[in-house]
C-alpha atoms as a PDB file:
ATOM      1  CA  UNK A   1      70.917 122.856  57.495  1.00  0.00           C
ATOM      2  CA  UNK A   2      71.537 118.900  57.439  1.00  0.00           C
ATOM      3  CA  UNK A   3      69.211 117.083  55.453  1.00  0.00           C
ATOM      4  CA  UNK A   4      66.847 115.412  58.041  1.00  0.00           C
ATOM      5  CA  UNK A   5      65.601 112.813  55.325  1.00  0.00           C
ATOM      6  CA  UNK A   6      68.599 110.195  55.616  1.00  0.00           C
ATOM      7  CA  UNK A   7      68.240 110.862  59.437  1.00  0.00           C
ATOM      8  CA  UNK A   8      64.663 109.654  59.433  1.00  0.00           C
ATOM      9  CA  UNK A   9      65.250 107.068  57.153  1.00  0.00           C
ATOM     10  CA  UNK A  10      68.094 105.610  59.353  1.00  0.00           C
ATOM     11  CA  UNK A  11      66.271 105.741  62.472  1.00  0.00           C
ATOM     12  CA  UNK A  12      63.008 103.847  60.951  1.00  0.00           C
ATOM     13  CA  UNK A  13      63.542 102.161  57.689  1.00  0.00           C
ATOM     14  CA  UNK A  14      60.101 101.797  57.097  1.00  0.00           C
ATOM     15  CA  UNK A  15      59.365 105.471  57.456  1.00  0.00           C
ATOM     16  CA  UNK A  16      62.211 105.690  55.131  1.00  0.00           C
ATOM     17  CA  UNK A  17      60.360 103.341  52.357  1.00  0.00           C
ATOM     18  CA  UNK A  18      57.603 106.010  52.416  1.00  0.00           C
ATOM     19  CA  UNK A  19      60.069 108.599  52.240  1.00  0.00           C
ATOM     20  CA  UNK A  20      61.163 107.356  49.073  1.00  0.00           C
ATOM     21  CA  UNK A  21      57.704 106.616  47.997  1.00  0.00           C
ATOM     22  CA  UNK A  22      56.417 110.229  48.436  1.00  0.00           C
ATOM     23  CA  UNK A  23      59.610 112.001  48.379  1.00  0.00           C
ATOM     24  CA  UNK A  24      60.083 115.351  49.905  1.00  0.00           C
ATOM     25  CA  UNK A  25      57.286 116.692  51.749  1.00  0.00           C
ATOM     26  CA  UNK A  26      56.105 120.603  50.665  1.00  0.00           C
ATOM     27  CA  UNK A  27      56.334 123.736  52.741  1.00  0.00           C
ATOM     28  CA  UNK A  28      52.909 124.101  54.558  1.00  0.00           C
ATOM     29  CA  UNK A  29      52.520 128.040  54.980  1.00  0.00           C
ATOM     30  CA  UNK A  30      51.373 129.192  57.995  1.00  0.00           C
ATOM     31  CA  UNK A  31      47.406 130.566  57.427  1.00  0.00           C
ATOM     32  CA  UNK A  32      48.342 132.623  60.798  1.00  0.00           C
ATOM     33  CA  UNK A  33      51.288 134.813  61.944  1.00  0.00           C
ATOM     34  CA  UNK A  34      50.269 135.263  65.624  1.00  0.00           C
ATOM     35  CA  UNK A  35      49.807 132.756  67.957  1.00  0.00           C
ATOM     36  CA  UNK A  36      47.032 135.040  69.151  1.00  0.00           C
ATOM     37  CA  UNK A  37      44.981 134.450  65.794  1.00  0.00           C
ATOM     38  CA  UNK A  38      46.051 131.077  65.615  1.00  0.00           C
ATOM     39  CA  UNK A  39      44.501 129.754  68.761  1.00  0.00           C
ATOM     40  CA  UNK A  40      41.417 131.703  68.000  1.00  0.00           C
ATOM     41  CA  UNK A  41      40.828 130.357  64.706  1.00  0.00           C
ATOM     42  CA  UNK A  42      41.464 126.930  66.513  1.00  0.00           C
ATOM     43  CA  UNK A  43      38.729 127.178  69.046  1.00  0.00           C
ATOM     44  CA  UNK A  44      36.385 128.386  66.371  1.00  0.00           C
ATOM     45  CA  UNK A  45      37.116 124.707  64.497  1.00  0.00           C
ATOM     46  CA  UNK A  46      36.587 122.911  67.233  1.00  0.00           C
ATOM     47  CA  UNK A  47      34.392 119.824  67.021  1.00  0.00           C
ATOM     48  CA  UNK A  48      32.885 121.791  64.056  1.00  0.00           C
ATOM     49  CA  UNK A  49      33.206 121.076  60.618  1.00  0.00           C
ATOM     50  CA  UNK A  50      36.065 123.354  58.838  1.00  0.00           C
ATOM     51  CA  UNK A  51      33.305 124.618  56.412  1.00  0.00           C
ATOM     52  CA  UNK A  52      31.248 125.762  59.306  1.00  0.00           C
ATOM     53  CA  UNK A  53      33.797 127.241  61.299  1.00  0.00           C
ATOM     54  CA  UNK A  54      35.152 129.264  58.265  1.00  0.00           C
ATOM     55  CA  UNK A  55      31.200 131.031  57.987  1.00  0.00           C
ATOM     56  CA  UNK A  56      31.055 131.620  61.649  1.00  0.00           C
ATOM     57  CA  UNK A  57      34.340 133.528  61.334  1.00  0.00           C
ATOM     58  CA  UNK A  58      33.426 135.010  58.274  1.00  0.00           C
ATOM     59  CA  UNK A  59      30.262 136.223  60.109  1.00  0.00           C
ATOM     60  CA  UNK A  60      32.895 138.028  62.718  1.00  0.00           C
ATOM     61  CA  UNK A  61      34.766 139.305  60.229  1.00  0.00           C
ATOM     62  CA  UNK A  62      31.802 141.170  58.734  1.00  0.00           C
ATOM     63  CA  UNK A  63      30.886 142.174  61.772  1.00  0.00           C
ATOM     64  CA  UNK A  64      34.561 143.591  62.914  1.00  0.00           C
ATOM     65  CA  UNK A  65      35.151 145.351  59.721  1.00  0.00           C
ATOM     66  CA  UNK A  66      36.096 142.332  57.438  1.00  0.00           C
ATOM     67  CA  UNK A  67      38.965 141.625  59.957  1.00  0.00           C
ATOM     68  CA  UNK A  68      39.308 139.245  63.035  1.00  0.00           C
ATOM     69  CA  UNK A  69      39.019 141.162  66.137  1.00  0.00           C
ATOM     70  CA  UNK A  70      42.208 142.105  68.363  1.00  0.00           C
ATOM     71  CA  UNK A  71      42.081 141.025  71.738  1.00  0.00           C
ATOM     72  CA  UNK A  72      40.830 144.795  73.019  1.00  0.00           C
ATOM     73  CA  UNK A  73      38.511 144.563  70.217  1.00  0.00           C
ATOM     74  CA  UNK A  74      36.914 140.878  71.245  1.00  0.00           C
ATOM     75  CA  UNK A  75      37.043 141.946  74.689  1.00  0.00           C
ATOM     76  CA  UNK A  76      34.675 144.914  74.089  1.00  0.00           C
ATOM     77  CA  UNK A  77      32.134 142.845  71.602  1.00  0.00           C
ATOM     78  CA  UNK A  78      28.830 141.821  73.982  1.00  0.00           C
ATOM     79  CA  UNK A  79      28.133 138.383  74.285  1.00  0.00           C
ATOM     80  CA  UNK A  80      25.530 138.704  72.344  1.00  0.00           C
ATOM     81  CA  UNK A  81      27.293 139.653  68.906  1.00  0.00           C
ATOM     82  CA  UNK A  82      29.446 136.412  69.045  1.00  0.00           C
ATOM     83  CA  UNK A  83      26.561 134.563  69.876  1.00  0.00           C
ATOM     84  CA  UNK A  84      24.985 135.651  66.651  1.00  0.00           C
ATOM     85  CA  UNK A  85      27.813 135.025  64.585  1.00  0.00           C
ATOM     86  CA  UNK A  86      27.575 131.435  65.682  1.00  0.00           C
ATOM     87  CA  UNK A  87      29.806 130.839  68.526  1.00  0.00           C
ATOM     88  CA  UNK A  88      28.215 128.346  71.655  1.00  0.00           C
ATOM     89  CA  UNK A  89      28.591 129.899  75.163  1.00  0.00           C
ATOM     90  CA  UNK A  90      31.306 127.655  75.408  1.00  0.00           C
ATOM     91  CA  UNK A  91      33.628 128.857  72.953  1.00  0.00           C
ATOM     92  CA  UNK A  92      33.043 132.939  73.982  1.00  0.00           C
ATOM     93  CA  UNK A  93      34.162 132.354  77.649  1.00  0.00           C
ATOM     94  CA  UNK A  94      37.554 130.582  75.594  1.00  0.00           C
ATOM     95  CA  UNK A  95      38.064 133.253  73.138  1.00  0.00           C
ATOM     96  CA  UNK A  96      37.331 135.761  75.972  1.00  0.00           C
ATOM     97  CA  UNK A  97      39.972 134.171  77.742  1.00  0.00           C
ATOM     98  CA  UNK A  98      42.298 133.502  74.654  1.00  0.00           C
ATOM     99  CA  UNK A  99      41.462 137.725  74.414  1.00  0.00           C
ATOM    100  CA  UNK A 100      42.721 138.528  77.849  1.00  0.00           C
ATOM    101  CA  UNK A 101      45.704 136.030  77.814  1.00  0.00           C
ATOM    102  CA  UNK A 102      46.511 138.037  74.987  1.00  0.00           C
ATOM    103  CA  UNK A 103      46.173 141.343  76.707  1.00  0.00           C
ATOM    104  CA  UNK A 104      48.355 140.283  79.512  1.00  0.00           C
ATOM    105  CA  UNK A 105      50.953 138.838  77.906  1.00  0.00           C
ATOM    106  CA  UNK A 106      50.410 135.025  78.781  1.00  0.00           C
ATOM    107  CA  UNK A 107      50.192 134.899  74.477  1.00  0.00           C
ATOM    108  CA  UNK A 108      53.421 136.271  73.358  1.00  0.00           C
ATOM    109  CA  UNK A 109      54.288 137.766  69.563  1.00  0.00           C
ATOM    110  CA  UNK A 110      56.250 135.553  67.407  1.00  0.00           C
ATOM    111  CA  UNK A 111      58.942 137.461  67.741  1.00  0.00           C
ATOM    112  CA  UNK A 112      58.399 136.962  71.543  1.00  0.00           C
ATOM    113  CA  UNK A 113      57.881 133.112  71.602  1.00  0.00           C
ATOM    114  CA  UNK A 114      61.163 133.079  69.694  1.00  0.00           C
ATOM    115  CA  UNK A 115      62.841 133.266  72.847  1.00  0.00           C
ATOM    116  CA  UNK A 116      60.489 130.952  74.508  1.00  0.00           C
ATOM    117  CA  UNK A 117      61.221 126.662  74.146  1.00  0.00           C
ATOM    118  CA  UNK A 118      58.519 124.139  73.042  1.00  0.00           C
ATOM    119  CA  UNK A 119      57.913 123.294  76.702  1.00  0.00           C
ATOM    120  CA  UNK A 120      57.856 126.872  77.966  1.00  0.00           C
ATOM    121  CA  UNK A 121      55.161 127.553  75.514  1.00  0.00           C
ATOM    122  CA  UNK A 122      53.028 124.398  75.861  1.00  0.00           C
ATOM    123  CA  UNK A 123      52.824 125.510  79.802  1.00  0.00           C
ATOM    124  CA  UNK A 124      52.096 129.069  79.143  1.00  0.00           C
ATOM    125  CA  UNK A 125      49.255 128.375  76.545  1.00  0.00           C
ATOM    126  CA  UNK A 126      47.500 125.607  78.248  1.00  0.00           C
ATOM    127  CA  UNK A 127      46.388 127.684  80.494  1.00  0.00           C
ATOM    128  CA  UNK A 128      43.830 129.293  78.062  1.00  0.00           C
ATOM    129  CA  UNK A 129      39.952 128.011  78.828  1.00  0.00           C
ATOM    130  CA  UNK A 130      39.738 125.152  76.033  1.00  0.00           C
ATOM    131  CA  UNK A 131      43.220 124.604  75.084  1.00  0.00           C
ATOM    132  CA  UNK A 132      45.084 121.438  75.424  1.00  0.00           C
ATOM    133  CA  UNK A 133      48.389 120.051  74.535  1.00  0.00           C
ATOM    134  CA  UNK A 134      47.719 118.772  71.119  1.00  0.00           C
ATOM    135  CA  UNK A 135      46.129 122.433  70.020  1.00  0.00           C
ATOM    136  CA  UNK A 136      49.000 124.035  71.002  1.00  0.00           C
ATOM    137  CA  UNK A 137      51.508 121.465  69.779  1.00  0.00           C
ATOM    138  CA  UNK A 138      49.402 122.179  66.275  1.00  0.00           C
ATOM    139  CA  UNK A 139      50.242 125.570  66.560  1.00  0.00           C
ATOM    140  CA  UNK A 140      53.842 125.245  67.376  1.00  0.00           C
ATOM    141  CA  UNK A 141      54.136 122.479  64.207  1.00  0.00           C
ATOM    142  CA  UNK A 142      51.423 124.824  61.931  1.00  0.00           C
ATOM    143  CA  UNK A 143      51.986 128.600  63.032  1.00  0.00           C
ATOM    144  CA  UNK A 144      55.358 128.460  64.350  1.00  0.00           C
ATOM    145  CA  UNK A 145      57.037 125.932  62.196  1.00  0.00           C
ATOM    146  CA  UNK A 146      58.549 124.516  65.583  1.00  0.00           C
ATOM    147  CA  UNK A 147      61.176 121.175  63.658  1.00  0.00           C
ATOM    148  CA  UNK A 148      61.206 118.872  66.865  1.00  0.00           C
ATOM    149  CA  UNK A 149      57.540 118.170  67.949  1.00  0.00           C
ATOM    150  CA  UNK A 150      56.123 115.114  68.310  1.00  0.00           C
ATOM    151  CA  UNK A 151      51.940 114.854  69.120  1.00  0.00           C
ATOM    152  CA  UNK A 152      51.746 111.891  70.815  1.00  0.00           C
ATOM    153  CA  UNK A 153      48.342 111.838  71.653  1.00  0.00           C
ATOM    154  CA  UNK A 154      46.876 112.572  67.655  1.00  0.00           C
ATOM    155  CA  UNK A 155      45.405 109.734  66.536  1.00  0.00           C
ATOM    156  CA  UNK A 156      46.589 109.986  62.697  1.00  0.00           C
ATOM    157  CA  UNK A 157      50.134 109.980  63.618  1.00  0.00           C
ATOM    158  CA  UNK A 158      49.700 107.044  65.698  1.00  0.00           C
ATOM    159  CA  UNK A 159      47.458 105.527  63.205  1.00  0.00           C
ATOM    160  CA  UNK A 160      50.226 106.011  60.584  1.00  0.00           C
ATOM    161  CA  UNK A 161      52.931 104.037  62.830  1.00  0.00           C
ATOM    162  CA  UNK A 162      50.376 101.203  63.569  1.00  0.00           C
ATOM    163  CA  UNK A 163      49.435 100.647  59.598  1.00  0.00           C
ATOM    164  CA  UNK A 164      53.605 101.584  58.439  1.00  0.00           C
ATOM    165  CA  UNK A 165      54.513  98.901  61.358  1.00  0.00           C
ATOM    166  CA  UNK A 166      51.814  96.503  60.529  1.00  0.00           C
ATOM    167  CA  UNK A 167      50.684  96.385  64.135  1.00  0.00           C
ATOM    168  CA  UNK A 168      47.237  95.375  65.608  1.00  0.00           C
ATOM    169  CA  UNK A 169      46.774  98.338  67.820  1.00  0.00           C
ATOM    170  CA  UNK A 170      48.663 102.158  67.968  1.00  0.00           C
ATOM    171  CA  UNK A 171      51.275 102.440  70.706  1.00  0.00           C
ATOM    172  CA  UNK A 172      49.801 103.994  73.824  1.00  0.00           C
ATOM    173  CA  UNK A 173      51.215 107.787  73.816  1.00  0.00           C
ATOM    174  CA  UNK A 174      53.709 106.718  76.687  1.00  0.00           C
ATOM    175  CA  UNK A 175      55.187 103.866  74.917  1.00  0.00           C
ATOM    176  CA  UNK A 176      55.134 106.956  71.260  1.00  0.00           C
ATOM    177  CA  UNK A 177      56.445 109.503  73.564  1.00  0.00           C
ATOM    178  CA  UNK A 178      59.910 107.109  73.736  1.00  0.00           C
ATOM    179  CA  UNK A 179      59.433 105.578  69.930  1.00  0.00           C
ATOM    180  CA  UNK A 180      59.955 109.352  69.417  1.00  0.00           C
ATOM    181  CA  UNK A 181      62.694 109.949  70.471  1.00  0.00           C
ATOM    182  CA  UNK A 182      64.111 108.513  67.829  1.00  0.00           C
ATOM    183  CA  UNK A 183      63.211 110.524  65.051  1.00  0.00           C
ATOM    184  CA  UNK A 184      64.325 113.642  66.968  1.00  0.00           C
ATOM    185  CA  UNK A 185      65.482 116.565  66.327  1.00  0.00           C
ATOM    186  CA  UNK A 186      63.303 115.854  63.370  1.00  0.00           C
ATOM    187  CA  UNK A 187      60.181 114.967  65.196  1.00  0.00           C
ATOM    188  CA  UNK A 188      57.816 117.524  63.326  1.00  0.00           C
ATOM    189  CA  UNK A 189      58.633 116.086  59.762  1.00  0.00           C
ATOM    190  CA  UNK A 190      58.372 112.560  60.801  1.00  0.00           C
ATOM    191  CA  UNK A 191      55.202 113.408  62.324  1.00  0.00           C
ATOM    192  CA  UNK A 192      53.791 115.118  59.348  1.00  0.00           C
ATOM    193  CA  UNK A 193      54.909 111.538  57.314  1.00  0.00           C
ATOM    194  CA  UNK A 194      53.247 109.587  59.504  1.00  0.00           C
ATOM    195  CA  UNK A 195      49.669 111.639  59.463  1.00  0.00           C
ATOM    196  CA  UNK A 196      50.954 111.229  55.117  1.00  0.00           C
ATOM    197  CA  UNK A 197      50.903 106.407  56.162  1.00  0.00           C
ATOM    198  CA  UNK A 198      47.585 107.168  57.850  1.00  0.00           C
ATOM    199  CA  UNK A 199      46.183 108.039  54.144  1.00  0.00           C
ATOM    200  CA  UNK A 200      48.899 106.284  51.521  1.00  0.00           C
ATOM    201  CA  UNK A 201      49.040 103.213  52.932  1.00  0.00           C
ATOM    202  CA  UNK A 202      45.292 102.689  53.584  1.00  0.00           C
ATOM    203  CA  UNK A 203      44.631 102.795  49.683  1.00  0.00           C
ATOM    204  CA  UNK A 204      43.864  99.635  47.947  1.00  0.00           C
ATOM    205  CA  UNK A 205      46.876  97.171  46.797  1.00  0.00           C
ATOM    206  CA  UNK A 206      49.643  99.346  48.680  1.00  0.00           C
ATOM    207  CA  UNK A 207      52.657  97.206  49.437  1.00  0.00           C
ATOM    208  CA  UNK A 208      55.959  98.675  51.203  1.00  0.00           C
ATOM    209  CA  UNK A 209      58.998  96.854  52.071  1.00  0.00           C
ATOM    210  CA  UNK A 210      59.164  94.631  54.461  1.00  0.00           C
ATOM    211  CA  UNK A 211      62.778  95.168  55.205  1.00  0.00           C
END
């Protein structure tokens, strides 16, 4: 496989000073294999924080035999069991849904969404009660290691083209949707860069090239 580094670097050359800067990015391993887990654990974190979400699963856990529940499993656990563990109303009805989109097929394997493109999953697993775009375009950068997506509507990655840029504001995700498209097919590592300017470059006496 190509190097996508001088690719990135040609197509920004300021993303390519913090390229150099921070040089190659490391692997992130996937803390999920199934999509099925992954958007579970992703409506337990929501607007939680991660410690918080990690001892409400941990709660499940104990109480599904120090495992998370399959989607039969969940589907069979009374209300009143999740609601113990810590979960809202809110969130059961979504991981009861997340457990019967699993059951019919709407969430496929990974070997399954293999076959499947970015696109074709986004549509499929928005359709889940309390997923949106930018969960599952996290899961398709995080679970699935997907190389060309581009979140448009996170506000780090914007965040880290307004402060690598110098601009006043972040581009509105319209105007980031076509600034995109030049990164591409790299989109994932150059987003995963940018979320890197959101942090770097906010530290004290940081200077990149102007060039």
């Amino acid at each position: 496989m190509d190097d996508p580094l001088p690719h990135l670097s040609k197509a920004d050359p300021r993303l390519g000073d913090l390229i150099k800067r921070l040089g190659k990015l490391p692997r992130v391993k996937p803390e999920h294999k199934e999509l099925y887990h992954a958007l579970f654990s992703a409506i337990a974190h929501q607007q939680l924080h991660a410690k918080a979400a990690q001892s409400i699963l941990g709660r499940l856990r104990s109480a599904c035999g120090e495992t998370l529940p399959d989607s039969a499993t969940l589907l069979a656990l009374p209300d009143s069991t999740l609601r113990a563990c810590g979960f809202s109303g809110s969130k059961v009805a979504a991981l009861r849904d997340v457990a019967a989109k699993a059951a019919d097929g709407t969430i496929p394997s990974r070997r399954a969404a293999k076959t499947l493109t970015d696109e074709e999953l986004i549509a499929r697993l928005i359709t889940i009660r309390g997923v949106g775009r930018w969960t599952v375009e996290m899961i398709l950068i995080f679970t699935l290691e997907r190389p060309d997506i581009f979140p448009v509507d996170d506000f780090g990655v914007r965040e880290g083209y307004r402060i690598l840029h110098g601009l006043e504001a972040q581009p509105k995700p319209k105007a980031f949707i076509e600034i995109g498209k030049a990164y591409a097919p790299h989109r994932t590592l150059a987003a995963r860069y940018l979320w890197r300017a959101a942090d770097e470059l906010k530290k004290p006496g940081t200077i990149l090239s102007k060039a």
